[in-house]
Protein backbone atom coordinates (compact mmCIF):
# COMPACT_ATOMS: atom_id res chain seq x y z
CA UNK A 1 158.74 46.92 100.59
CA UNK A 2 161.98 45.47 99.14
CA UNK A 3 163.40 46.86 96.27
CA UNK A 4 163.59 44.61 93.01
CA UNK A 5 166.15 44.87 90.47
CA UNK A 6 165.47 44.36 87.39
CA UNK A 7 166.61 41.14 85.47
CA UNK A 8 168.90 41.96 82.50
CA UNK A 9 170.09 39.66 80.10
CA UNK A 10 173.57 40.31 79.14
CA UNK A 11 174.00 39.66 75.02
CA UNK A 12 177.13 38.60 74.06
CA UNK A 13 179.63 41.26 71.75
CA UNK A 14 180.02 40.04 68.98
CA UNK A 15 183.40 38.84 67.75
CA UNK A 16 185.19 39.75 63.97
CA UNK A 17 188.00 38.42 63.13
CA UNK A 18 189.81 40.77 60.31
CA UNK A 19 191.89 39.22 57.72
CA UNK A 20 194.12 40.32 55.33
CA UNK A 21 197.86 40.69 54.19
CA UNK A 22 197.74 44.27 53.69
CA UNK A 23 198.64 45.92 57.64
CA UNK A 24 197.05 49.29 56.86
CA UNK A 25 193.60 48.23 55.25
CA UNK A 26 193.61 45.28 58.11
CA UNK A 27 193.88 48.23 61.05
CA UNK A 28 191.33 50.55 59.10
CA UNK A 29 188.77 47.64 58.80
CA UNK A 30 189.34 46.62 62.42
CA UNK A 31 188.64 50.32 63.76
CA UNK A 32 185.43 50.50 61.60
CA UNK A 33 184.73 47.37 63.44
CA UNK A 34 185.33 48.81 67.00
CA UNK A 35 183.77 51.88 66.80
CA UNK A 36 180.48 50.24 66.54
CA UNK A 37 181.27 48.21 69.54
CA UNK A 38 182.23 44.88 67.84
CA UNK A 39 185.11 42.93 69.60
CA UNK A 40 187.78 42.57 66.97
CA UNK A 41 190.81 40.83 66.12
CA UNK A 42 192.80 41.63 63.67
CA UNK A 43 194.84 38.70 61.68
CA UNK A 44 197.60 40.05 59.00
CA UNK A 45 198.26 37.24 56.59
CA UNK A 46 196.81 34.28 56.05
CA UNK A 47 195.28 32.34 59.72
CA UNK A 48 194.89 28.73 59.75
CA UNK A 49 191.48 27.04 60.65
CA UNK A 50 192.51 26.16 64.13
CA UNK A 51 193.64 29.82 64.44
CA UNK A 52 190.32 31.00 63.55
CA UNK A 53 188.56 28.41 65.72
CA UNK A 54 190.23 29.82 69.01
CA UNK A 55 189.05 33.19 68.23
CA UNK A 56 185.60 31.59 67.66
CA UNK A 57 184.00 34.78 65.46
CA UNK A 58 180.72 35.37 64.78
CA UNK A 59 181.70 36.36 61.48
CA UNK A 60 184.71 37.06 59.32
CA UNK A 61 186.24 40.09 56.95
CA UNK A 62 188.59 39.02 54.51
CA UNK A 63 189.85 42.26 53.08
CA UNK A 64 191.20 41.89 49.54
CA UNK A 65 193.25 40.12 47.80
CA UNK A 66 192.66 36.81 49.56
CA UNK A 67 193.40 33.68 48.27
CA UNK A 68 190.40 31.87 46.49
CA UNK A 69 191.78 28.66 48.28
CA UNK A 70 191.08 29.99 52.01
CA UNK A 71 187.64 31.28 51.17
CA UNK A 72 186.73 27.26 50.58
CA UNK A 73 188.40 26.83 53.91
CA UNK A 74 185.75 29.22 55.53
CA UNK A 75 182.22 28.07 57.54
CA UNK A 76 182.10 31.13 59.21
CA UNK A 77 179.59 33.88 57.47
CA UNK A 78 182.34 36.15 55.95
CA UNK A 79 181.86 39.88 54.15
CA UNK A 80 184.98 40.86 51.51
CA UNK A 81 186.64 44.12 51.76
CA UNK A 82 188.08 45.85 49.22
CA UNK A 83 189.40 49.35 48.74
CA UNK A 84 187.97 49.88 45.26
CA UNK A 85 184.20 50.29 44.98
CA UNK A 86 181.24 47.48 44.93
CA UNK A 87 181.24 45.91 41.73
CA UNK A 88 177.91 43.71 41.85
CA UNK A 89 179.29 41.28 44.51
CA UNK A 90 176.54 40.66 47.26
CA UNK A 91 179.05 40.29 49.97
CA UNK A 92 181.54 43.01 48.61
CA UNK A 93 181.80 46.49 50.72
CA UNK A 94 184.06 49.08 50.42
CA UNK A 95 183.01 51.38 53.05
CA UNK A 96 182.02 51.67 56.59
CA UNK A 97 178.78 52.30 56.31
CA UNK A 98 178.20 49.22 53.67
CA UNK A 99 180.40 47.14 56.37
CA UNK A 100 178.42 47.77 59.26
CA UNK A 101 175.13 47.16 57.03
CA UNK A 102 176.59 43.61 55.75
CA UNK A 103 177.51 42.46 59.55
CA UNK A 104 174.40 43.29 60.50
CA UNK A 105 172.67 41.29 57.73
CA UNK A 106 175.39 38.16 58.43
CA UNK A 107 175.18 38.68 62.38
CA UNK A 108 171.28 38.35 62.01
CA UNK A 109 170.82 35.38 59.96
């Protein structure tokens, strides 16, 4: 009898892009990102939209302060960061746990 193998679909990682002018909050973000298995790239300053359409991410963190002019820019589902606590802002997190909840949420829809 020959042996079958199984047929396994192979989901795609998906891809973060992490923006924001501050280096340290950019590389904390990004390692929240990785450690639950997200492919990440980290941008420090401001990208342009052809930058972020090479990357191609499933979704985006802007980590704060951001320019209100590039958050028009955006199509891509984005999440703010920001190092001082949630203050009513739907799409505002401020720790990892609240992070990996909002992608999850914005990688669903």
């Amino acid at each position: 009898m020959p042996l079958i193998k199984p047929h396994i679909i192979a989901m795609e990682t998906p891809r973060i892009m992490v923006i924001g002018s501050k280096v340290t909050t950019v590389q904390s973000v990004s390692s929240y990102c990785l450690k639950y298995n997200f492919e990440v790239f980290p941008y420090y300053g401001t990208p342009l939209v052809e930058e972020i359409t090479l990357f191609a991410p499933h979704a985006l963190v802007l980590c704060l302060p951001i320019c209100d002019d590039f958050q028009a820019q955006v199509v891509q589902p984005y999440i703010l960061w920001s190092e001082q606590p949630s203050s009513g802002k739907s799409l505002l997190v401020s720790t990892a746990t609240e992070l990996y909840t909002s992608l999850q949420k914005v990688l669903a829809a």
